[in-house]
PDB file of N, CA and C in Angstrom:
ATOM      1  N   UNK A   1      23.966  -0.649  13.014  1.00  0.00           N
ATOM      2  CA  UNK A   1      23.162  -1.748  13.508  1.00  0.00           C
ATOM      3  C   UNK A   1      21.729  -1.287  13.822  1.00  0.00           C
ATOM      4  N   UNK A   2      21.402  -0.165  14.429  1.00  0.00           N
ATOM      5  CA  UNK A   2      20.464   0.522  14.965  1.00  0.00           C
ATOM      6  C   UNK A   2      19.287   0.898  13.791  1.00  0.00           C
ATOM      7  N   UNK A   3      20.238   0.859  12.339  1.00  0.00           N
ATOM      8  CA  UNK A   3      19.519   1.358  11.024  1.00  0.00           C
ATOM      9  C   UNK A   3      18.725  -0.210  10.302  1.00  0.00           C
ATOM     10  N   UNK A   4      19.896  -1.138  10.887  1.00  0.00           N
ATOM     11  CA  UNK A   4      19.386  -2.435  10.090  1.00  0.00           C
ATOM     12  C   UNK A   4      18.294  -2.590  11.311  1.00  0.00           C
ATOM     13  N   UNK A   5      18.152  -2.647  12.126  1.00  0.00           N
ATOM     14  CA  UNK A   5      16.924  -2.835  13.367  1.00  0.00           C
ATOM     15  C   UNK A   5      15.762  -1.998  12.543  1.00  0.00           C
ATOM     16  N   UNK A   6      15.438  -0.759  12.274  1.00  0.00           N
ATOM     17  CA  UNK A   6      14.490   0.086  12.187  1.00  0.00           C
ATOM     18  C   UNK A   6      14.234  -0.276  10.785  1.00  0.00           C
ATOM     19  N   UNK A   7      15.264  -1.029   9.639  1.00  0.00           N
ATOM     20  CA  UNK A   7      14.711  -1.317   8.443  1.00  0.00           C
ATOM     21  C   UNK A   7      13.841  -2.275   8.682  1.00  0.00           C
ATOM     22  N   UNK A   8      14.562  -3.649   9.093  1.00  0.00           N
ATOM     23  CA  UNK A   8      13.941  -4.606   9.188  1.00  0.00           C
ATOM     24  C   UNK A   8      12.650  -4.312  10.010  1.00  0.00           C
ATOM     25  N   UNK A   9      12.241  -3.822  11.463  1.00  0.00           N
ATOM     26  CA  UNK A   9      10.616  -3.401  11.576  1.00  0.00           C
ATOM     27  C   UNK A   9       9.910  -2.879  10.433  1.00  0.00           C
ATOM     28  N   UNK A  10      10.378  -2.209   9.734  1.00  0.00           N
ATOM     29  CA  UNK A  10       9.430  -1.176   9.054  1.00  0.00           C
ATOM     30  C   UNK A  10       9.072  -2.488   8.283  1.00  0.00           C
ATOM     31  N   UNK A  11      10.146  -2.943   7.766  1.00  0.00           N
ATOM     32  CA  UNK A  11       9.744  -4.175   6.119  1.00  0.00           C
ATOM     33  C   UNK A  11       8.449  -5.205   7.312  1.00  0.00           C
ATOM     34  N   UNK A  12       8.890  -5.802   8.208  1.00  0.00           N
ATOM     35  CA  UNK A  12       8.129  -6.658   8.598  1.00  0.00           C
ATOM     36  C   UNK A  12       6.717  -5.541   9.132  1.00  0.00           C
ATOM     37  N   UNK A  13       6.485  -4.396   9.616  1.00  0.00           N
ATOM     38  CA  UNK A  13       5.125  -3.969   9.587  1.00  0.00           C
ATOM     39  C   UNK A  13       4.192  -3.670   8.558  1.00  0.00           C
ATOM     40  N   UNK A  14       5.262  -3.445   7.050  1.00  0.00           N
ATOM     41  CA  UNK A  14       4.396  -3.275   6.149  1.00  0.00           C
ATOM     42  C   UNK A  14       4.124  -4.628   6.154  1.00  0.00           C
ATOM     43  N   UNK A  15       4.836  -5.184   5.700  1.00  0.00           N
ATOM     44  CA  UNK A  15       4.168  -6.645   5.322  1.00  0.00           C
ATOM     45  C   UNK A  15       2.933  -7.030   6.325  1.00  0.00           C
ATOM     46  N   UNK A  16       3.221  -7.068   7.193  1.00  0.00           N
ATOM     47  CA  UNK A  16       1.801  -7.191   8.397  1.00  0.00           C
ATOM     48  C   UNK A  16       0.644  -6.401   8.349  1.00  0.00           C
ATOM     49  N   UNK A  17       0.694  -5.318   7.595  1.00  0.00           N
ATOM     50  CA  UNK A  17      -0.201  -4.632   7.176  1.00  0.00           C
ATOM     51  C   UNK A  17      -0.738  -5.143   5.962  1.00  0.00           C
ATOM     52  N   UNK A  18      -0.171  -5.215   4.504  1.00  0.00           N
ATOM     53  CA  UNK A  18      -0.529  -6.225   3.537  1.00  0.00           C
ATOM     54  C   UNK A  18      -1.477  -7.300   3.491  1.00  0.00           C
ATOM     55  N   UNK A  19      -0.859  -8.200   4.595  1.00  0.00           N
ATOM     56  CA  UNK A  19      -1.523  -9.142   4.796  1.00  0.00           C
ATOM     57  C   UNK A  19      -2.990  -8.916   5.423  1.00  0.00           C
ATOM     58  N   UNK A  20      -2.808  -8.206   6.569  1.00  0.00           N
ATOM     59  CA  UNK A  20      -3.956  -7.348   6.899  1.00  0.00           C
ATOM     60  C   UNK A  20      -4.954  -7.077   5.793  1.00  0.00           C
ATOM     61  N   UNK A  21      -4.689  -6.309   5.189  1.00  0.00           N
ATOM     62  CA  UNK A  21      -5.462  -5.982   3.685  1.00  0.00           C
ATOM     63  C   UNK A  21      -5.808  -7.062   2.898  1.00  0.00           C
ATOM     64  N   UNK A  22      -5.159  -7.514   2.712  1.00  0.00           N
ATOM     65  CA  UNK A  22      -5.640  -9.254   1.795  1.00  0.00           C
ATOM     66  C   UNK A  22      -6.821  -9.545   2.447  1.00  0.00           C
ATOM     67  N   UNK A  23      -6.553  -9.666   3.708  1.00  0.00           N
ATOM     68  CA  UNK A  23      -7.410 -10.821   4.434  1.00  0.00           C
ATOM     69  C   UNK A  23      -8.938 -10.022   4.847  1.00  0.00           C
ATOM     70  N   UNK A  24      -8.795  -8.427   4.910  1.00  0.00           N
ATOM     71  CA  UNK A  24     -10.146  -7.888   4.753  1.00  0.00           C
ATOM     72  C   UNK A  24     -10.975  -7.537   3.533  1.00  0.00           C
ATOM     73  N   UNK A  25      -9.929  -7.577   2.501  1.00  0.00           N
ATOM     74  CA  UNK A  25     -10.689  -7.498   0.876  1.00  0.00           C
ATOM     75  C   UNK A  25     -11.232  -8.624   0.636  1.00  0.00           C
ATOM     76  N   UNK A  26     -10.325  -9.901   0.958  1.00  0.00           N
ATOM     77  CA  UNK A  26     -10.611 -11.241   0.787  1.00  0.00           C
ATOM     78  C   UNK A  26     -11.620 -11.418   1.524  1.00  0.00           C
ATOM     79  N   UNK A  27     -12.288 -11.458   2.398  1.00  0.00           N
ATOM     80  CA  UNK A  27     -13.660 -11.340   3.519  1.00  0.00           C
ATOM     81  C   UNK A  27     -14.592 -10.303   2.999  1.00  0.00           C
ATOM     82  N   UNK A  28     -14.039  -9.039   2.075  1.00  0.00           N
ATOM     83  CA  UNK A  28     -15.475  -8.619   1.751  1.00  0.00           C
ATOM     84  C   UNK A  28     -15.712  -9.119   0.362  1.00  0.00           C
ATOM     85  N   UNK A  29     -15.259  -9.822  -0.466  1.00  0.00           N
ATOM     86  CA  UNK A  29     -15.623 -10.730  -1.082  1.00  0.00           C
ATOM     87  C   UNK A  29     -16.218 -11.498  -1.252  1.00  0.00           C
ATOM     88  N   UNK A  30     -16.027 -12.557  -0.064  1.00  0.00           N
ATOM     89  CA  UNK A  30     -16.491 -13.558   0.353  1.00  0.00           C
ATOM     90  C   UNK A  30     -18.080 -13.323   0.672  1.00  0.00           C
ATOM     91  N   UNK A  31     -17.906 -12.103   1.696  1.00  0.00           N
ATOM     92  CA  UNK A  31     -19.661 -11.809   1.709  1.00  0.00           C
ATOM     93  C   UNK A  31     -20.146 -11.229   0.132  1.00  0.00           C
ATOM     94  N   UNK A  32     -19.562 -10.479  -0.346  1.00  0.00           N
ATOM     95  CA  UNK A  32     -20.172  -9.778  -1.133  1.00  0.00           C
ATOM     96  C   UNK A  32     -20.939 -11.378  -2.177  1.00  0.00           C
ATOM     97  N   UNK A  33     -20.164 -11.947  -2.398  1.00  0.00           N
ATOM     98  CA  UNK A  33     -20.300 -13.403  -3.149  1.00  0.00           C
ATOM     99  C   UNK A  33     -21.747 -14.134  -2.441  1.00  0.00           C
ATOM    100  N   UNK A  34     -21.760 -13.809  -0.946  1.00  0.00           N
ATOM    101  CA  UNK A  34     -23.015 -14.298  -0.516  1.00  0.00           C
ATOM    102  C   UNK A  34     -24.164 -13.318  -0.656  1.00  0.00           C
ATOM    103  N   UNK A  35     -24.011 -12.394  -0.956  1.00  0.00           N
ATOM    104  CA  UNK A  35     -25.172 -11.143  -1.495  1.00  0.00           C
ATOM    105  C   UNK A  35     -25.174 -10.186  -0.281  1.00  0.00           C
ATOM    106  N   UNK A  36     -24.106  -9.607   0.099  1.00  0.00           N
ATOM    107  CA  UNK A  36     -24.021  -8.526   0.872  1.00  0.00           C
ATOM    108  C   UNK A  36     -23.666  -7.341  -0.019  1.00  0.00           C
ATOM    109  N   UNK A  37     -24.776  -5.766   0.999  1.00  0.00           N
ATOM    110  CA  UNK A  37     -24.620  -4.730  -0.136  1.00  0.00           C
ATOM    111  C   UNK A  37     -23.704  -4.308   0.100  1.00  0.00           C
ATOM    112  N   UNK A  38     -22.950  -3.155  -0.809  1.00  0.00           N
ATOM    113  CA  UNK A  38     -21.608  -3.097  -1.261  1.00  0.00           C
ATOM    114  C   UNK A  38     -21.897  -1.707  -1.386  1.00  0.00           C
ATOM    115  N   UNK A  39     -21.522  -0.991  -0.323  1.00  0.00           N
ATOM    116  CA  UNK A  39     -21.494   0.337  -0.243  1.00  0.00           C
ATOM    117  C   UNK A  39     -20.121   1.132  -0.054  1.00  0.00           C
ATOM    118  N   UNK A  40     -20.040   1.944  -0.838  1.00  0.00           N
ATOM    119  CA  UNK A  40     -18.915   2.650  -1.481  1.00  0.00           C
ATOM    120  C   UNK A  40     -19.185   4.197  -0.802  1.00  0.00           C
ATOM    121  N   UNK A  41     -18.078   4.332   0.401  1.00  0.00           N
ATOM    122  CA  UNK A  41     -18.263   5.951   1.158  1.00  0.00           C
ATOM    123  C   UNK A  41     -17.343   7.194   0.500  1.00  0.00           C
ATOM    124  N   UNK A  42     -16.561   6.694  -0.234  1.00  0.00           N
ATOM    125  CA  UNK A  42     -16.269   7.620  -1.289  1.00  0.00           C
ATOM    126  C   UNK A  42     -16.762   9.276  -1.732  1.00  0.00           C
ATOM    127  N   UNK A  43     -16.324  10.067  -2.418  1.00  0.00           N
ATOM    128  CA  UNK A  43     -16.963  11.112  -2.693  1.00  0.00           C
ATOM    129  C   UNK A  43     -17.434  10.615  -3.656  1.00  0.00           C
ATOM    130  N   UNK A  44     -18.873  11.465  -4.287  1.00  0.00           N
ATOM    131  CA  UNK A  44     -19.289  10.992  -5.705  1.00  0.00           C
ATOM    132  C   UNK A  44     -18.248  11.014  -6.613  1.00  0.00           C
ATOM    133  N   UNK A  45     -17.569  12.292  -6.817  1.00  0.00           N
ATOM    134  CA  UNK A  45     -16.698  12.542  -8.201  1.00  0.00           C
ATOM    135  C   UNK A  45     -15.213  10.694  -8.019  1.00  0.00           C
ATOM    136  N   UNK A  46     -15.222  10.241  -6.677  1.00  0.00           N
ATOM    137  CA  UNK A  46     -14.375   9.252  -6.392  1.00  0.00           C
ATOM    138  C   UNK A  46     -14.918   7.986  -7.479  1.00  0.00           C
ATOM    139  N   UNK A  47     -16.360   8.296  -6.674  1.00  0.00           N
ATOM    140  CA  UNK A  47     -17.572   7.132  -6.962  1.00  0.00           C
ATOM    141  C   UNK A  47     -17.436   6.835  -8.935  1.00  0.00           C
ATOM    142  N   UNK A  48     -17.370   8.250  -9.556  1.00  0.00           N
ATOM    143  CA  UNK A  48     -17.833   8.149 -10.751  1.00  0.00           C
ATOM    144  C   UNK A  48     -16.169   7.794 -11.548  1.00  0.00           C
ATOM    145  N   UNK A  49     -15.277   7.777 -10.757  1.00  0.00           N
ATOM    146  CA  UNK A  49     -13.581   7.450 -11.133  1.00  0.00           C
ATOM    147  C   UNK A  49     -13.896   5.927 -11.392  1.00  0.00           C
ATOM    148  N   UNK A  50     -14.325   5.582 -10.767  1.00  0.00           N
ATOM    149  CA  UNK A  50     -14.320   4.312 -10.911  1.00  0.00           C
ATOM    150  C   UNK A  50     -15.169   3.276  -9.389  1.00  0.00           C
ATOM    151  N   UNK A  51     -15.714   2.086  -9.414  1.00  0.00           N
ATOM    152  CA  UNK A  51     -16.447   1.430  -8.360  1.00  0.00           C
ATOM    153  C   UNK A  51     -16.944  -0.054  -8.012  1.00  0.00           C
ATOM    154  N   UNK A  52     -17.034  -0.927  -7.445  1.00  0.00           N
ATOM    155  CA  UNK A  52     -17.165  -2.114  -7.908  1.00  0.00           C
ATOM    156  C   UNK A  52     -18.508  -2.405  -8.625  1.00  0.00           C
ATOM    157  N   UNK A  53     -18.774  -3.253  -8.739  1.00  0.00           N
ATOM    158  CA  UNK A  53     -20.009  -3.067  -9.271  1.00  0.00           C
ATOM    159  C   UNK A  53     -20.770  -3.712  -8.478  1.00  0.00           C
ATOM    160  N   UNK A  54     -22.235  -3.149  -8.633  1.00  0.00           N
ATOM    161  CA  UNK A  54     -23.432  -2.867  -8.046  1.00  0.00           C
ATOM    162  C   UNK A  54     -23.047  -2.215  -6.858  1.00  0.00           C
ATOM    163  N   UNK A  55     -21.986  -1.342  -6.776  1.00  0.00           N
ATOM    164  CA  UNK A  55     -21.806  -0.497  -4.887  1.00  0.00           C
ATOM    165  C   UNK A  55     -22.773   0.412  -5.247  1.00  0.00           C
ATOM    166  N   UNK A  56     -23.184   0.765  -4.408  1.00  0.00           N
ATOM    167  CA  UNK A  56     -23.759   1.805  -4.021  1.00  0.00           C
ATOM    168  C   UNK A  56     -22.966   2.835  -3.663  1.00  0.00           C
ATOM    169  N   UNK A  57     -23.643   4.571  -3.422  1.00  0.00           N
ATOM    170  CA  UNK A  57     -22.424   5.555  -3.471  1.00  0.00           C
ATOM    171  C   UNK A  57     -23.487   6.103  -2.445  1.00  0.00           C
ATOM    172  N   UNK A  58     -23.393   5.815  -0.542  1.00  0.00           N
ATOM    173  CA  UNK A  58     -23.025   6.363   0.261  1.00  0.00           C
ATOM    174  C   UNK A  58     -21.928   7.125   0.807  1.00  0.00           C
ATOM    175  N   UNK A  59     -21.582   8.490   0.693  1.00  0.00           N
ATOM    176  CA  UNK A  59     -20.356   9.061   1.254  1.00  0.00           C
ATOM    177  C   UNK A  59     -20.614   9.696   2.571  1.00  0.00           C
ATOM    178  N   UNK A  60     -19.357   8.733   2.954  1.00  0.00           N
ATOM    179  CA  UNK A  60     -19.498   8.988   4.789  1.00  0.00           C
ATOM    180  C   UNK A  60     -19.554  10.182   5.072  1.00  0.00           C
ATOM    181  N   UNK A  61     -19.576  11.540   4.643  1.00  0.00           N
ATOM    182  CA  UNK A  61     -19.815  13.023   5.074  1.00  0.00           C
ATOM    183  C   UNK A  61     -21.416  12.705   5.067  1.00  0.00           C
ATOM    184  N   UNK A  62     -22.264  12.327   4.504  1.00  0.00           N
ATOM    185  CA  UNK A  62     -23.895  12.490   4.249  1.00  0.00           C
ATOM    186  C   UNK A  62     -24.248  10.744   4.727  1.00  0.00           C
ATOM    187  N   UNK A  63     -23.314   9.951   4.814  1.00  0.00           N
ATOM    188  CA  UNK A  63     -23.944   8.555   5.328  1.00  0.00           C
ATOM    189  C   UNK A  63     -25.492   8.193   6.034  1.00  0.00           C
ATOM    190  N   UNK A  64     -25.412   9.465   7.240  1.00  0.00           N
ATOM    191  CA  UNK A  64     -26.562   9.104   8.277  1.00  0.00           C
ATOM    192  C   UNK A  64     -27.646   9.218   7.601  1.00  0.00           C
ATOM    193  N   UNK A  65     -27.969  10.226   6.298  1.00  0.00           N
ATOM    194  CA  UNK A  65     -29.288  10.467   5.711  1.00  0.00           C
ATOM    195  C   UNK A  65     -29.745   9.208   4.954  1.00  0.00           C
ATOM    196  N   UNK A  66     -28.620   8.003   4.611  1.00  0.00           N
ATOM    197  CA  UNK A  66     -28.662   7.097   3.678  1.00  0.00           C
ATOM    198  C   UNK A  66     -28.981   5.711   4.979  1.00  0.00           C
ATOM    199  N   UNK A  67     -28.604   5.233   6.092  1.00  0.00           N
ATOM    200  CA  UNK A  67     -29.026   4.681   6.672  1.00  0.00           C
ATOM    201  C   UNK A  67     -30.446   3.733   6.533  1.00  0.00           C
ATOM    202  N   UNK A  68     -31.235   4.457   6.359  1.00  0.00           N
ATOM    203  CA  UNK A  68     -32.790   4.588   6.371  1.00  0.00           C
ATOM    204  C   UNK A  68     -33.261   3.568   4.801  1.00  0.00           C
ATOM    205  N   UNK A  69     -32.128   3.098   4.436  1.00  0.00           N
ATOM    206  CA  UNK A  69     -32.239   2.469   3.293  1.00  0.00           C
ATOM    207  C   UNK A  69     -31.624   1.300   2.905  1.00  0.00           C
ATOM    208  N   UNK A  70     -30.858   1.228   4.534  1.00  0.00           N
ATOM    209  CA  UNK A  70     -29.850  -0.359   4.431  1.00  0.00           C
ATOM    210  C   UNK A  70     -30.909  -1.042   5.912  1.00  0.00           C
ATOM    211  N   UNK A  71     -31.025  -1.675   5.518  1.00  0.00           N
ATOM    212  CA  UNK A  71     -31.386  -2.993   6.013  1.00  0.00           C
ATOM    213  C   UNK A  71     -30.836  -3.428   7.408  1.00  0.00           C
ATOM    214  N   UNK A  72     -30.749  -3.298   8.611  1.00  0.00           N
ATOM    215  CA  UNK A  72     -29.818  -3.277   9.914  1.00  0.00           C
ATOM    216  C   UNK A  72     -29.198  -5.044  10.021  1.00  0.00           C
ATOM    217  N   UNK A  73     -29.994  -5.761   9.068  1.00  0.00           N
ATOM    218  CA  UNK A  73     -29.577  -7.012   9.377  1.00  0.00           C
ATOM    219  C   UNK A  73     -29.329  -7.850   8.108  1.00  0.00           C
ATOM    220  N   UNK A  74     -29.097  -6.984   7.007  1.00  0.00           N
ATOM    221  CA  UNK A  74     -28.509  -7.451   5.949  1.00  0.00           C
ATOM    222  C   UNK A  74     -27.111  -7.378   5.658  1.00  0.00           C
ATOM    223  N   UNK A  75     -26.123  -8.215   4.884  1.00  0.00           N
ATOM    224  CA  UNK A  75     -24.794  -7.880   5.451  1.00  0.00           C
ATOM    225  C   UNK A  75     -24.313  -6.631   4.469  1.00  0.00           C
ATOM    226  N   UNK A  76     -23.163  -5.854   5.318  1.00  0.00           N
ATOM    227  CA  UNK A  76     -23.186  -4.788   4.349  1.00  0.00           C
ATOM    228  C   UNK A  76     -21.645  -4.736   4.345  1.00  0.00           C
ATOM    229  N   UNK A  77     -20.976  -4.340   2.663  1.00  0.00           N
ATOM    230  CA  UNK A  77     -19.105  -4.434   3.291  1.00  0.00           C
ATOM    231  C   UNK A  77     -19.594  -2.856   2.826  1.00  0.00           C
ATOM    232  N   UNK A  78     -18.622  -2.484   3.684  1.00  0.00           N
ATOM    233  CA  UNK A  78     -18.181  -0.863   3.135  1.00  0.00           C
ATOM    234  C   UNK A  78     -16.511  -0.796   2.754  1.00  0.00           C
ATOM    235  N   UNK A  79     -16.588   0.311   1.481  1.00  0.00           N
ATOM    236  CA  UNK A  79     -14.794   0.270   0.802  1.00  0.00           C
ATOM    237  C   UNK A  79     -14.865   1.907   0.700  1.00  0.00           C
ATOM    238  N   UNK A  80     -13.905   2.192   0.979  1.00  0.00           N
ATOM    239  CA  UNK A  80     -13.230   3.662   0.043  1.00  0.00           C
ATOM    240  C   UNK A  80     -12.040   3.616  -0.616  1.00  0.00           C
ATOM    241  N   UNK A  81     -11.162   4.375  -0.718  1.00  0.00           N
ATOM    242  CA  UNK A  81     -10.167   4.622  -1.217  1.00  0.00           C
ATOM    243  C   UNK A  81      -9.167   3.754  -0.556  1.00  0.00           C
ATOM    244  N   UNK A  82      -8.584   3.955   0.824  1.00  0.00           N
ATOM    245  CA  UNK A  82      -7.689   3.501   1.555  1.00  0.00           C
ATOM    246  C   UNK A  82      -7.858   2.784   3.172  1.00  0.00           C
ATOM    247  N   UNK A  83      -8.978   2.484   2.887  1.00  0.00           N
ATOM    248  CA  UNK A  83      -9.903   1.567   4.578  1.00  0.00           C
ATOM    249  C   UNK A  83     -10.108   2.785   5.258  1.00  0.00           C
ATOM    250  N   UNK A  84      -9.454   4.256   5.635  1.00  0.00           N
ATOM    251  CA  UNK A  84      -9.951   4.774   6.539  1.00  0.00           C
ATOM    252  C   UNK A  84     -11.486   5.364   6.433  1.00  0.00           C
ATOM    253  N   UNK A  85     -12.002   6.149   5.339  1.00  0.00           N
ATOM    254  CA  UNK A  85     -13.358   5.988   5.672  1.00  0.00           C
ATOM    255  C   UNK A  85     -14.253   5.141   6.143  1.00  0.00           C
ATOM    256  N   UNK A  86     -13.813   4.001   5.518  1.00  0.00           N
ATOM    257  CA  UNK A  86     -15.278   2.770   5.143  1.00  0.00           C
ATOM    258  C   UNK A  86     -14.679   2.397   6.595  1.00  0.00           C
ATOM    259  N   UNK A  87     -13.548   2.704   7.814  1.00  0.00           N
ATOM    260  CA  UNK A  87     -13.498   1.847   9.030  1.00  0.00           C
ATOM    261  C   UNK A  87     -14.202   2.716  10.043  1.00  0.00           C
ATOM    262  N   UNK A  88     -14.614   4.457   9.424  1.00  0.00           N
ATOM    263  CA  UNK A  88     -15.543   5.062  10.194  1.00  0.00           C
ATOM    264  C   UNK A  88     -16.793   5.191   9.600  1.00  0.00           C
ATOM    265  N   UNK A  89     -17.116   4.223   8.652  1.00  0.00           N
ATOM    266  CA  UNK A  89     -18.676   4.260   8.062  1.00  0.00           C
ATOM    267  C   UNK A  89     -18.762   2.932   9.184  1.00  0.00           C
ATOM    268  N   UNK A  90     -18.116   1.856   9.404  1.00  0.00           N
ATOM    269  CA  UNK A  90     -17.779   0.637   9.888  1.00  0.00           C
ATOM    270  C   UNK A  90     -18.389   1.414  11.527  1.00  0.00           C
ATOM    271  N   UNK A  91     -17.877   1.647  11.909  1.00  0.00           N
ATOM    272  CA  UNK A  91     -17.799   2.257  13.707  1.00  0.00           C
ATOM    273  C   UNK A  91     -18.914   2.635  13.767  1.00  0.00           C
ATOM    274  N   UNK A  92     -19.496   3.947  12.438  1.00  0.00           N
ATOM    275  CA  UNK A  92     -21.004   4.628  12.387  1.00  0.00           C
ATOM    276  C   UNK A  92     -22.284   3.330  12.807  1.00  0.00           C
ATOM    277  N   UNK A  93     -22.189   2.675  11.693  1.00  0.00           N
ATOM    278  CA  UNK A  93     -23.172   1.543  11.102  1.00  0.00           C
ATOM    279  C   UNK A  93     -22.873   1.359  12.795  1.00  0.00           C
ATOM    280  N   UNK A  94     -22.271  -0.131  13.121  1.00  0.00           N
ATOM    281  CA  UNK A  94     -22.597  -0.745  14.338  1.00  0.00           C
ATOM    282  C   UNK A  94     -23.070   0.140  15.476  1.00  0.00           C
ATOM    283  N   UNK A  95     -22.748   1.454  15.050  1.00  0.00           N
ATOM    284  CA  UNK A  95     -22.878   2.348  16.337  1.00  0.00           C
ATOM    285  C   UNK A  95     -24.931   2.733  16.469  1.00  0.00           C
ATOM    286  N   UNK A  96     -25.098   2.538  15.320  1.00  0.00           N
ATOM    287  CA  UNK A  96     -26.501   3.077  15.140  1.00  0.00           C
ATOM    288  C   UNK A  96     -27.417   1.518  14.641  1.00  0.00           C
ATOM    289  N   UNK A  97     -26.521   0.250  15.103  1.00  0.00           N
ATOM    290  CA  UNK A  97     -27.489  -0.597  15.941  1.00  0.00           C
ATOM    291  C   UNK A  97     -27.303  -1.989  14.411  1.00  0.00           C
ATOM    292  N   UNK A  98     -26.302  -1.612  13.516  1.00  0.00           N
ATOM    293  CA  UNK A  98     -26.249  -2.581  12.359  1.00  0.00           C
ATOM    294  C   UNK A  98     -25.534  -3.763  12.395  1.00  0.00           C
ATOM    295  N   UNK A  99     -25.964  -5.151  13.249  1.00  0.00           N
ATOM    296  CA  UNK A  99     -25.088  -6.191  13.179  1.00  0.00           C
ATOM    297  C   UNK A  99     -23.933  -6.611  12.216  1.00  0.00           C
ATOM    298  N   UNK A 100     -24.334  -6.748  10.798  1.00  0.00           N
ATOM    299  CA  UNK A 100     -23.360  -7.490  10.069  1.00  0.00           C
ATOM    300  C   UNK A 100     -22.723  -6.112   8.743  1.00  0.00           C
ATOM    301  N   UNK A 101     -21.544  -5.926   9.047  1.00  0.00           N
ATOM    302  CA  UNK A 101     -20.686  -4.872   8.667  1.00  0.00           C
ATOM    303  C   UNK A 101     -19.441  -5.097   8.451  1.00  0.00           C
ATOM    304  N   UNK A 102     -18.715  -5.323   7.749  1.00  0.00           N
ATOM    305  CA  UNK A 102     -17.448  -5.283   6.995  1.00  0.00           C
ATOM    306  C   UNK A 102     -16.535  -4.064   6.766  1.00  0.00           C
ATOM    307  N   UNK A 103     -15.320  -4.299   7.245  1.00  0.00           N
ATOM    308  CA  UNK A 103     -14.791  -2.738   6.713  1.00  0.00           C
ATOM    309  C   UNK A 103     -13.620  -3.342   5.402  1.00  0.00           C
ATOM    310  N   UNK A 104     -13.705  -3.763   4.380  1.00  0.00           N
ATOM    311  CA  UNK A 104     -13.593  -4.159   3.332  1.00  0.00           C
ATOM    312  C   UNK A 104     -11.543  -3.428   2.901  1.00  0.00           C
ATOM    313  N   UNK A 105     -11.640  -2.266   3.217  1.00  0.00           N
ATOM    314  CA  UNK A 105     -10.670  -1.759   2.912  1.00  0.00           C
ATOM    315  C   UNK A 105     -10.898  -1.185   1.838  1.00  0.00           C
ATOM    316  N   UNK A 106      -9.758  -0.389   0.855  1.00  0.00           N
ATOM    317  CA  UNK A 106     -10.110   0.169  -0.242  1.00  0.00           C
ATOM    318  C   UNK A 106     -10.192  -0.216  -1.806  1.00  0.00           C
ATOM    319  N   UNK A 107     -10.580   0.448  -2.053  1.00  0.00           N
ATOM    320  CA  UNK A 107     -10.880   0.215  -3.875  1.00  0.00           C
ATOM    321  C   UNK A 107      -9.917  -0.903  -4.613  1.00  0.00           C
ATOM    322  N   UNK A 108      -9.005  -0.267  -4.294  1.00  0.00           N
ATOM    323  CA  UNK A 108      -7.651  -1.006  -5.023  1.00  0.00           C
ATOM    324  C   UNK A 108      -7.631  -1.753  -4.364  1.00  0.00           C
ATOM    325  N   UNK A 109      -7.459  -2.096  -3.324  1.00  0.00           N
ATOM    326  CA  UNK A 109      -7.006  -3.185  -2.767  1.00  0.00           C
ATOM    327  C   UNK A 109      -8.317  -4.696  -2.811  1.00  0.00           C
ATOM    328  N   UNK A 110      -9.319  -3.835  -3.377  1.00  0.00           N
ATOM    329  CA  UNK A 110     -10.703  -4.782  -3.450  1.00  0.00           C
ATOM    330  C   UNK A 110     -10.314  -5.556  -4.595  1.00  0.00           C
ATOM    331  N   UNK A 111     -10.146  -4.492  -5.656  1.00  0.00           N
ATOM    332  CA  UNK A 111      -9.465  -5.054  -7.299  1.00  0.00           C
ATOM    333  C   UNK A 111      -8.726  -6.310  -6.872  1.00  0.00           C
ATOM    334  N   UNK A 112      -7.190  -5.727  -6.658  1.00  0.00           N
ATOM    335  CA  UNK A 112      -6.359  -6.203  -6.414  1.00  0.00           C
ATOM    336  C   UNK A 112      -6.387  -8.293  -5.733  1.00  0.00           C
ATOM    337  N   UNK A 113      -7.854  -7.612  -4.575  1.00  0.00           N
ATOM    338  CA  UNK A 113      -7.368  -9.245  -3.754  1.00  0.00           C
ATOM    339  C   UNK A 113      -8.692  -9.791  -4.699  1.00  0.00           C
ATOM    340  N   UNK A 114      -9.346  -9.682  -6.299  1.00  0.00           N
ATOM    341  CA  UNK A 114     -10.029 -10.155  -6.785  1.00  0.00           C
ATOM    342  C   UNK A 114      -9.707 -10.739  -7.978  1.00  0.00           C
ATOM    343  N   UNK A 115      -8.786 -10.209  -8.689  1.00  0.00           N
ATOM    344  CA  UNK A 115      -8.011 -10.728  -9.245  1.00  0.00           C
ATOM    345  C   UNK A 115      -6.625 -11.783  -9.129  1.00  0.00           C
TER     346      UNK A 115
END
């Protein structure tokens, strides 16, 4: 009984996570569609695997030097691989004074909620 308890959480947290993801790819979409830049924290060699198009290739190890070139009040989504970079490019940005910021989630999952 104890095993069907711990299945059933796990199935219902992924799924809650999923949805999660939909609904932040689906939102950086939505801006990106309104002309927000589309910055990709990725490594380059990530960057050159593949990228959405028109991102830009800020990687959150060197981000702060790139700053100086986004706009503090233009909207910006950030994506990597799997949301965790682009949710500490996300924390960086607002932290150093950037209102409108998106943490988009990752690559695939950008594809994915675009198709």
């Amino acid at each position: 009984m104890k095993l069907i308890h711990a299945l059933l959480l796990a199935v219902l947290s992924f799924s809650s996570l999923s949805a999660f993801a939909s609904e932040r790819a689906e939102k950086g979409w939505q801006w990106i569609d309104q002309g927000a830049v589309i910055v990709d924290v990725r490594t380059p060699q990530e960057f050159r695997s593949g990228h959405l198009e028109n991102a830009v290739n800020y990687p959150l190890s060197d981000i702060a030097q790139y700053i100086t070139q986004l706009d503090k009040t233009q909207p910006i989504v950030v994506y990597c691989r799997s949301g965790a970079r682009s949710g500490r490019a996300y924390d960086y940005l607002q932290s150093q004074g950037f209102i409108q910021v998106h943490n988009a989630g990752g690559y695939v999952e950008m594809n994915q909620a675009r198709n």
